[in-house]
Protein backbone atom coordinates (compact mmCIF):
# COMPACT_ATOMS: atom_id res chain seq x y z
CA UNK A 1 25.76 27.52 -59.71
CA UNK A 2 23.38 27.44 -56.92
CA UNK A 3 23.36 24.25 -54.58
CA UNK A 4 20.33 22.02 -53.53
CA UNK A 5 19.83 22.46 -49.94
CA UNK A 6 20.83 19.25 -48.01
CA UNK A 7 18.43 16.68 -47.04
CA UNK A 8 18.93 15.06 -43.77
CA UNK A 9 17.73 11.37 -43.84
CA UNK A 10 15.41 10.27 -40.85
CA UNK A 11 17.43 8.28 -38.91
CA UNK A 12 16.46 4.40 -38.88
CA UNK A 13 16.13 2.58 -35.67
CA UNK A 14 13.33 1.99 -33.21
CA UNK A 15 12.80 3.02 -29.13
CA UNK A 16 12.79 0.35 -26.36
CA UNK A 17 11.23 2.75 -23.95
CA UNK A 18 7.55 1.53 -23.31
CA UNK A 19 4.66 3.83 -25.54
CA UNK A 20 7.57 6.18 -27.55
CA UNK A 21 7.44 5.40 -31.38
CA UNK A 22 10.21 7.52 -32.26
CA UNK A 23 11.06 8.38 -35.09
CA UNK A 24 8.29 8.23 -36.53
CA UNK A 25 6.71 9.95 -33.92
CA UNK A 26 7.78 13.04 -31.44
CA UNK A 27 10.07 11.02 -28.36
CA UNK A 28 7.81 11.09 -25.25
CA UNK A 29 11.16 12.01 -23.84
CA UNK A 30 11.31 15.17 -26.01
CA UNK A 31 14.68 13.90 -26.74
CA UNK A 32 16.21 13.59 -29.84
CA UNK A 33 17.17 9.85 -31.03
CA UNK A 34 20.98 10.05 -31.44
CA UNK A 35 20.40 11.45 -27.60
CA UNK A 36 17.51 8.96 -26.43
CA UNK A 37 19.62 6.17 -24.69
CA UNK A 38 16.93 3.72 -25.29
CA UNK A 39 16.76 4.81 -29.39
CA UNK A 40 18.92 1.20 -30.88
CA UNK A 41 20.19 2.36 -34.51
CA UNK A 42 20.05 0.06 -37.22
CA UNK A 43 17.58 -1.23 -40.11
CA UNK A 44 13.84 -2.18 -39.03
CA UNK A 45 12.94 -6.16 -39.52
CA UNK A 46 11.19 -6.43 -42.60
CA UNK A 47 14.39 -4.57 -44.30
CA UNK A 48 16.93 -6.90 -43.68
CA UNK A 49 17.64 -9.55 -45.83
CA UNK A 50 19.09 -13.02 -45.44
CA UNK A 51 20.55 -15.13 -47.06
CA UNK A 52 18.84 -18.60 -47.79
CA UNK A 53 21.07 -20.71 -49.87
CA UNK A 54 24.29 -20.07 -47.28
CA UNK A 55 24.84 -23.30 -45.19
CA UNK A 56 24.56 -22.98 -41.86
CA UNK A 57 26.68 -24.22 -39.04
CA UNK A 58 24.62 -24.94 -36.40
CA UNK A 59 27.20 -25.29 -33.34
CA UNK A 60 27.66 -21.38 -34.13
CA UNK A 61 24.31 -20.17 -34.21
CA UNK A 62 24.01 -17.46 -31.99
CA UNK A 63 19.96 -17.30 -30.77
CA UNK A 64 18.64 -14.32 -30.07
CA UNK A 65 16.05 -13.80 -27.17
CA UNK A 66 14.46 -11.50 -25.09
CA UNK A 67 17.83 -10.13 -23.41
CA UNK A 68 17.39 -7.90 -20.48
CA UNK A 69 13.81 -8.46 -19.89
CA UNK A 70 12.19 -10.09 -16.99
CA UNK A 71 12.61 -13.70 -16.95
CA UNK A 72 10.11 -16.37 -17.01
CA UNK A 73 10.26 -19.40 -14.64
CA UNK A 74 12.53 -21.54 -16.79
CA UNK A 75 14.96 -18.37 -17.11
CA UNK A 76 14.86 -17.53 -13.77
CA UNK A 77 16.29 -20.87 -13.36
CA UNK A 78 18.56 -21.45 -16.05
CA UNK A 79 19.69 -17.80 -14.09
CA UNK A 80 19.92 -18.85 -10.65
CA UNK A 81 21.26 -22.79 -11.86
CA UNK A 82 24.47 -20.45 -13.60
CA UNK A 83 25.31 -18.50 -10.82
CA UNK A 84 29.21 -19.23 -9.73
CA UNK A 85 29.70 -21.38 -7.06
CA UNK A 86 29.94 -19.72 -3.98
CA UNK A 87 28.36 -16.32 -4.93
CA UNK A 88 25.23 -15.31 -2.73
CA UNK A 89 21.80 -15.78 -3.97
CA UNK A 90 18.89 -14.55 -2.72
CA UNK A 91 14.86 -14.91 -3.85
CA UNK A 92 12.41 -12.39 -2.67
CA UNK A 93 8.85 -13.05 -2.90
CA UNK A 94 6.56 -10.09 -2.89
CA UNK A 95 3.25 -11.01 -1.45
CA UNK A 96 0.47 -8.75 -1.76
CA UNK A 97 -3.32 -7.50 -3.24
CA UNK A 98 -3.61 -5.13 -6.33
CA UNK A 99 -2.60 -1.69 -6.31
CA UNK A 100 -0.32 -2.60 -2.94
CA UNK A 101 2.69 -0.89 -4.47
CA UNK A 102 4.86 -3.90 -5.70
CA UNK A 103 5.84 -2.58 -9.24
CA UNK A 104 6.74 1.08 -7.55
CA UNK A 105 8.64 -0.67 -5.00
CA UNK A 106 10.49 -2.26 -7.38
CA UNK A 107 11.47 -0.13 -9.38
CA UNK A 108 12.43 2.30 -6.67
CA UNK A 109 14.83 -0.64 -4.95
CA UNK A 110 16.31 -0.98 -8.38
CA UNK A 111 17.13 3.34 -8.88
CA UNK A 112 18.51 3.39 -5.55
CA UNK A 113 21.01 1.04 -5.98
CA UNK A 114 21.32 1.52 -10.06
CA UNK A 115 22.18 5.65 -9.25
CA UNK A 116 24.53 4.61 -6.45
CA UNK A 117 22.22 6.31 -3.73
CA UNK A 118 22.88 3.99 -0.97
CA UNK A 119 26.24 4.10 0.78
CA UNK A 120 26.38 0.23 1.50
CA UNK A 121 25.47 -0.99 -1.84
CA UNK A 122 26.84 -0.77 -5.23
CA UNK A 123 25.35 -1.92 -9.01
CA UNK A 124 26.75 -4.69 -10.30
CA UNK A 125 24.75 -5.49 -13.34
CA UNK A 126 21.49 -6.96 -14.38
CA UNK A 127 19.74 -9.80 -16.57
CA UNK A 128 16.48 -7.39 -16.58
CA UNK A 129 17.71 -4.18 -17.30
CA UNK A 130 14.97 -3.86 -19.82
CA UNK A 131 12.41 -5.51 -17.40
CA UNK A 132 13.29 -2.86 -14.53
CA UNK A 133 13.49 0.59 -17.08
CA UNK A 134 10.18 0.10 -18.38
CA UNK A 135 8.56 -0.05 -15.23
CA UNK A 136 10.68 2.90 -14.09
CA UNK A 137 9.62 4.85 -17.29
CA UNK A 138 6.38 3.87 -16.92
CA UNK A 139 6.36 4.89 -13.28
CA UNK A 140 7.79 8.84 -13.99
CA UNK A 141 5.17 9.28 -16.66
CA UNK A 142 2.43 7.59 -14.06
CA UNK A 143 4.10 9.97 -11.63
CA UNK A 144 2.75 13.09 -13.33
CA UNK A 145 -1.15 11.86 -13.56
CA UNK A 146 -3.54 13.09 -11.07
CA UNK A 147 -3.90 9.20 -9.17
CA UNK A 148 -0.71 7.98 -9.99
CA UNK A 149 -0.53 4.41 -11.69
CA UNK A 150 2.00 1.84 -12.88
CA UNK A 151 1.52 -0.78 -15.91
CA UNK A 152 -0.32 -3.82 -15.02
CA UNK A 153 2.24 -6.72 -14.20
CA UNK A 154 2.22 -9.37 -17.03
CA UNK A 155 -0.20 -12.30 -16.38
CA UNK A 156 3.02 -15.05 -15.72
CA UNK A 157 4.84 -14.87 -12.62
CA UNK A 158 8.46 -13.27 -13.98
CA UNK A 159 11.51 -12.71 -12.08
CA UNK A 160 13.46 -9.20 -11.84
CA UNK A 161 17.25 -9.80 -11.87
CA UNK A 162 19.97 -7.56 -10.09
CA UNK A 163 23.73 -8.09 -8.74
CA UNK A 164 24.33 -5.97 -5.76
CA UNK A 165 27.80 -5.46 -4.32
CA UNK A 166 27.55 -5.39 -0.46
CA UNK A 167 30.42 -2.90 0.38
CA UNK A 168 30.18 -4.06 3.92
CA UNK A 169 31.33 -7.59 3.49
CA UNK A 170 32.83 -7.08 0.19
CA UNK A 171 30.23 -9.89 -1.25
CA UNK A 172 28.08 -9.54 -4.53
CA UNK A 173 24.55 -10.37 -4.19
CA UNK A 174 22.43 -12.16 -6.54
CA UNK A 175 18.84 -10.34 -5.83
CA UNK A 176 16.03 -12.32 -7.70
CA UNK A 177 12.49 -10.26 -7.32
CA UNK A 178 9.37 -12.19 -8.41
CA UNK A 179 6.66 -10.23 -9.93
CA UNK A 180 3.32 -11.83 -9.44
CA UNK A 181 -0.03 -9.92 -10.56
CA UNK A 182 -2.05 -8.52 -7.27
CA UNK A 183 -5.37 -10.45 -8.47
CA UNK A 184 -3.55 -13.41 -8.36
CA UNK A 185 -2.95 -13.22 -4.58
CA UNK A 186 -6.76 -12.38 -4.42
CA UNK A 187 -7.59 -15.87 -5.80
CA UNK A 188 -5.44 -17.41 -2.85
CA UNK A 189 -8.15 -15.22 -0.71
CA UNK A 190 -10.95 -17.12 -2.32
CA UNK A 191 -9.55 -20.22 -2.93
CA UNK A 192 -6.30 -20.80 -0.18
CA UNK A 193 -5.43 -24.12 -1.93
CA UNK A 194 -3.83 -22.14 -4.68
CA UNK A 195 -1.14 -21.23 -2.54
CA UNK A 196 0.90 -24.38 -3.03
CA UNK A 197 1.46 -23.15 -7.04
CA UNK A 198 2.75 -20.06 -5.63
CA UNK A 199 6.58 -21.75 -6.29
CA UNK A 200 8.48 -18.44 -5.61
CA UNK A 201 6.44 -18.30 -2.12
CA UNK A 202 7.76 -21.99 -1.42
CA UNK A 203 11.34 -21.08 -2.78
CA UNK A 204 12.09 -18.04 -1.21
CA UNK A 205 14.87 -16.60 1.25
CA UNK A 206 12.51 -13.63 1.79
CA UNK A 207 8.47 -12.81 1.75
CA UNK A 208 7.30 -9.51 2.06
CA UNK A 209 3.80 -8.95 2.82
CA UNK A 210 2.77 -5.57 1.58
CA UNK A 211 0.35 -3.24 2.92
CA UNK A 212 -0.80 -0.36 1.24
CA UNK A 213 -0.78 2.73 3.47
CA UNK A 214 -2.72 5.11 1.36
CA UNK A 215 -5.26 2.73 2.54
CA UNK A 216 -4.59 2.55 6.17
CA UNK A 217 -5.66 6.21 6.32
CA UNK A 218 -8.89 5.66 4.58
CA UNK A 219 -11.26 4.47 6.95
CA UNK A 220 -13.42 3.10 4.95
CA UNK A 221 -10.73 0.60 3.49
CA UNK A 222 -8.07 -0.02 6.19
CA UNK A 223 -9.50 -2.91 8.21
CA UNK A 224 -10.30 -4.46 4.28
CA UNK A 225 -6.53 -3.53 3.88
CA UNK A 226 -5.27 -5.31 7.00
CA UNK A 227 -7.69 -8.26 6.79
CA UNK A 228 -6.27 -9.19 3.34
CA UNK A 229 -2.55 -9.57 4.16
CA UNK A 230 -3.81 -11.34 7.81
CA UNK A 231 -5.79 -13.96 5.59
CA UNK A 232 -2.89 -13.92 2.65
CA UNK A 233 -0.25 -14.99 5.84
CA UNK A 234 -2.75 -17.87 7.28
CA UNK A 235 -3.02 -19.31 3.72
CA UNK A 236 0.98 -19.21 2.58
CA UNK A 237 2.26 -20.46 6.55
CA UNK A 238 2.41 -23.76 5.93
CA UNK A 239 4.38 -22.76 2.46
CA UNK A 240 6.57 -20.73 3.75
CA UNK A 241 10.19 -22.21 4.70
CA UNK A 242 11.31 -22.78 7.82
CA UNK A 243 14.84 -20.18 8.93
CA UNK A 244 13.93 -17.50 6.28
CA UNK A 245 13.04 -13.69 6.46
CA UNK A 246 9.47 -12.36 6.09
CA UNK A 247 8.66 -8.85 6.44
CA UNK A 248 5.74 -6.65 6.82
CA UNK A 249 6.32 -4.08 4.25
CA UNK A 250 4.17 -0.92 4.36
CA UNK A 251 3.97 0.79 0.91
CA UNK A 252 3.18 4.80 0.34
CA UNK A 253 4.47 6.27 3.99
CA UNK A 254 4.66 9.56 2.84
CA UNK A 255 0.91 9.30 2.83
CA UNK A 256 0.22 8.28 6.29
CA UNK A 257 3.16 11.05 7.77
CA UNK A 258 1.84 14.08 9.61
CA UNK A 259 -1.55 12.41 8.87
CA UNK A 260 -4.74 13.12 11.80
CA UNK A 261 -4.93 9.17 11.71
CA UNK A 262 -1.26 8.41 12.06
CA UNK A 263 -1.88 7.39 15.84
CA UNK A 264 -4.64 4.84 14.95
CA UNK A 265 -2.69 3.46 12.01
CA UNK A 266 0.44 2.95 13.72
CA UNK A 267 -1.38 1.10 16.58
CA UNK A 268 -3.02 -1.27 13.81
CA UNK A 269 -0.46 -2.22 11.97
CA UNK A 270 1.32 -3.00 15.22
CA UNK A 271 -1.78 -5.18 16.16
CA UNK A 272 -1.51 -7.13 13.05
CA UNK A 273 2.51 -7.39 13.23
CA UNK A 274 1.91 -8.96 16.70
CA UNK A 275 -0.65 -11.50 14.68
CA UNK A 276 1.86 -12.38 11.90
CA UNK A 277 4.80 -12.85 14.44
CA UNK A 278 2.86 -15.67 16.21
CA UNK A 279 1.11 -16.78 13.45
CA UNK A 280 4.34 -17.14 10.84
CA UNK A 281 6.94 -20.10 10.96
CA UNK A 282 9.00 -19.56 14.76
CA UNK A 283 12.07 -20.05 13.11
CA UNK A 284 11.66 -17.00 10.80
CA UNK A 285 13.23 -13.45 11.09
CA UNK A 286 10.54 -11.40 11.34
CA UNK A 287 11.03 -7.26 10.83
CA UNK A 288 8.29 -4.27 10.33
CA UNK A 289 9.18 -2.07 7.46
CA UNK A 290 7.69 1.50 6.85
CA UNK A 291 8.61 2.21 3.05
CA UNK A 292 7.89 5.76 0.78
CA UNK A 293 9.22 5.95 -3.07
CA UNK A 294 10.10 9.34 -2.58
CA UNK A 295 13.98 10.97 -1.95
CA UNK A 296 15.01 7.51 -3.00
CA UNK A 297 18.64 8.99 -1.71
CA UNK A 298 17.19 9.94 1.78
CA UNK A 299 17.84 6.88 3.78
CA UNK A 300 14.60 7.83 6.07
CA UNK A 301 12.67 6.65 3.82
CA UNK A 302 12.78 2.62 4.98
CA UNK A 303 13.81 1.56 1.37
CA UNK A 304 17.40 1.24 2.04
CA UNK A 305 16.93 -0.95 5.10
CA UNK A 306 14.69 -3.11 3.09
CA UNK A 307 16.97 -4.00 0.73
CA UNK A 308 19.33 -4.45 3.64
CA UNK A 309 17.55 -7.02 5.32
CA UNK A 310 16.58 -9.06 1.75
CA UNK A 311 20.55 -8.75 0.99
CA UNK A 312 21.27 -10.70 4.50
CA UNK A 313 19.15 -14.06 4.14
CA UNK A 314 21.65 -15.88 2.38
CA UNK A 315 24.35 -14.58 4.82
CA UNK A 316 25.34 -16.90 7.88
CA UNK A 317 27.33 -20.11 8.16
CA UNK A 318 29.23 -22.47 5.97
CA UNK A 319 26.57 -24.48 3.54
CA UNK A 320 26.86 -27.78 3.20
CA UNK A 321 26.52 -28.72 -0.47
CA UNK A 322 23.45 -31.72 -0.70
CA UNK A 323 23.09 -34.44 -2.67
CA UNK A 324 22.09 -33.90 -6.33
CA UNK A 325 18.19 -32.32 -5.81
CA UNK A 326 15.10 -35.20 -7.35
CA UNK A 327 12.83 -33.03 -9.20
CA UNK A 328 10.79 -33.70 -12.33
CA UNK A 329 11.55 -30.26 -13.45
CA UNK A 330 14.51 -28.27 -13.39
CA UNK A 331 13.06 -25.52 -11.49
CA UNK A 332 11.53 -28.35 -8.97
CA UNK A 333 15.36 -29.65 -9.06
CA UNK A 334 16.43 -26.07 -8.13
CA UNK A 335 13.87 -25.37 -5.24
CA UNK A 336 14.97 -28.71 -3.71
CA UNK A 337 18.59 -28.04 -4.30
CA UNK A 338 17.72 -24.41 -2.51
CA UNK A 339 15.86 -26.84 0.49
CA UNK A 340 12.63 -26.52 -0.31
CA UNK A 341 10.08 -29.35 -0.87
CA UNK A 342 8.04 -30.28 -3.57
């Protein structure tokens, strides 16, 4: 008796990666999905069926959100509100034009430390796993075009969670990284007002200002370039906290290395680093930073000291816990409870 050959059912489930629609489609990966770490198994939406008439207990309701994706404001705070009482926190705000190199900074902070590639620091977990992998997978695939490009950061301002472990001091760190879109720092250069809603400027331990050094060694752009983070740092000084760390952060190094205008660069963005040390809160700890997304696991390339530095402003002496923070939200509560003002 001859036997039908077998039939393999397509396996049900969906991608989380960014762009893949696999199964249905070939995996941008070229994996297949029981392989795919980002392929979740199970039955799509529409198929699964509830239950009406069951009563409910509501105390038990488990509510499903957005899990591992990056958080909103009010998350951000419900985050950093939750975090155990005398672990270290620290907020970074990245300051900085479009097409600077915030989202590829990122992303490249977050592999370094996720793939163990830096000696001092180890992983420790991560609210916005999700949040950070897209724009990593985004970032390879961008990596591969001609003029390399990551995704557009979402409209909101959203925060990028990750624990570090400081080996050093045998501390964990909680890192919060706000991710603001690039055009709206160019409204603060039109209209400097705006820079009192920037809340994670006015909240954090650490502001980078980031300067993008493929155009430092176009002439026709770098004094554009440096004007725009001179006039970003006169309209957010008087935001800016008093005792915090603020960096000049320049993006894309590799580009300006071996370059015929390295000279000329190097003595303008030492020009404008003088300008920002006088101009910026005297209190501050001010450091240049010379960054490249490249050999993430070669500590030459200024990425690992970054994260140093951003992993120290919440170091120092014993804090004194204040009175219960006035705010008439709870993320106002939080930035006063944090010493800023509102």
């Amino acid at each position: 008796m001859e036997v039908a050959p077998e039939v393999k059912e397509q396996l049900k489930g969906k991608c989380t990666a960014a762009g893949c629609n696999a199964p249905t489609d070939r995996c941008i990966e070229g994996l297949a999905p029981v392989e795919c770490p980002n392929f979740v198994v199970g039955p799509e939406i529409d198929e699964v069926s509830f239950e009406a008439e069951r009563p409910v207990d509501q105390d038990n309701v488990v509510r499903v959100s957005r899990v591992g994706w990056a958080l909103t404001v009010d998350d951000a705070d419900g985050c950093m509100l939750s975090t155990p009482a005398g672990r270290r926190l620290a907020v970074v705000s990245l300051v900085g034009v479009p097409d600077c190199g915030k989202t590829t900074l990122v992303s490249s902070l977050y592999e370094i430390v996720r793939r163990n590639l830096a000696t001092k620091f180890g992983f420790a977990g991560s609210e916005t796993i999700h949040g950070f992998e897209e724009r990593c997978h985004l970032s390879r695939l961008a990596s591969d075009r001609e003029s390399p490009d990551t995704p557009r950061t979402a409209r909101e301002l959203q925060f990028l969670h990750m624990s570090v472990a400081d080996r050093e001091c045998s501390e964990r760190v909680e890192l919060f990284m706000a991710d603001r879109r690039g055009e709206q720092f160019q409204d603060v250069l039109n209209r400097p007002p705006l820079s009192e809603t920037l809340v994670e400027v006015r909240r954090g331990d650490a502001v980078a200002f980031l300067l993008d050094g493929e155009h430092l060694i176009d002439g026709s752009k770098r004094e554009s370039a440096i004007s725009k983070v001179h006039r970003l740092a006169m309209a957010l000084k008087d935001v800016i906290r008093q005792s915090i760390a603020i960096q000049l952060v320049i993006t894309k190094t590799d580009k300006i290395q071996g370059h015929d205008d390295e000279p000329l660069v190097r003595r303008r963005v030492d020009a404008l680093s003088s300008q920002l040390g006088a101009m910026l809160p005297a209190k501050s700890r001010y450091s240049v930073h010379y960054v490249a997304a490249r050999n993430l696991d070669d500590e030459s390339n200024g990425m690992h000291r970054l994260l140093s530095e951003w992993l120290q402003v919440t170091g120092g002496g014993e804090y004194e816990r204040p009175a219960p923070p006035i705010g008439k939200s709870a993320f106002e509560r939080l930035m006063n409870l944090r010493g800023a003002s509102i």
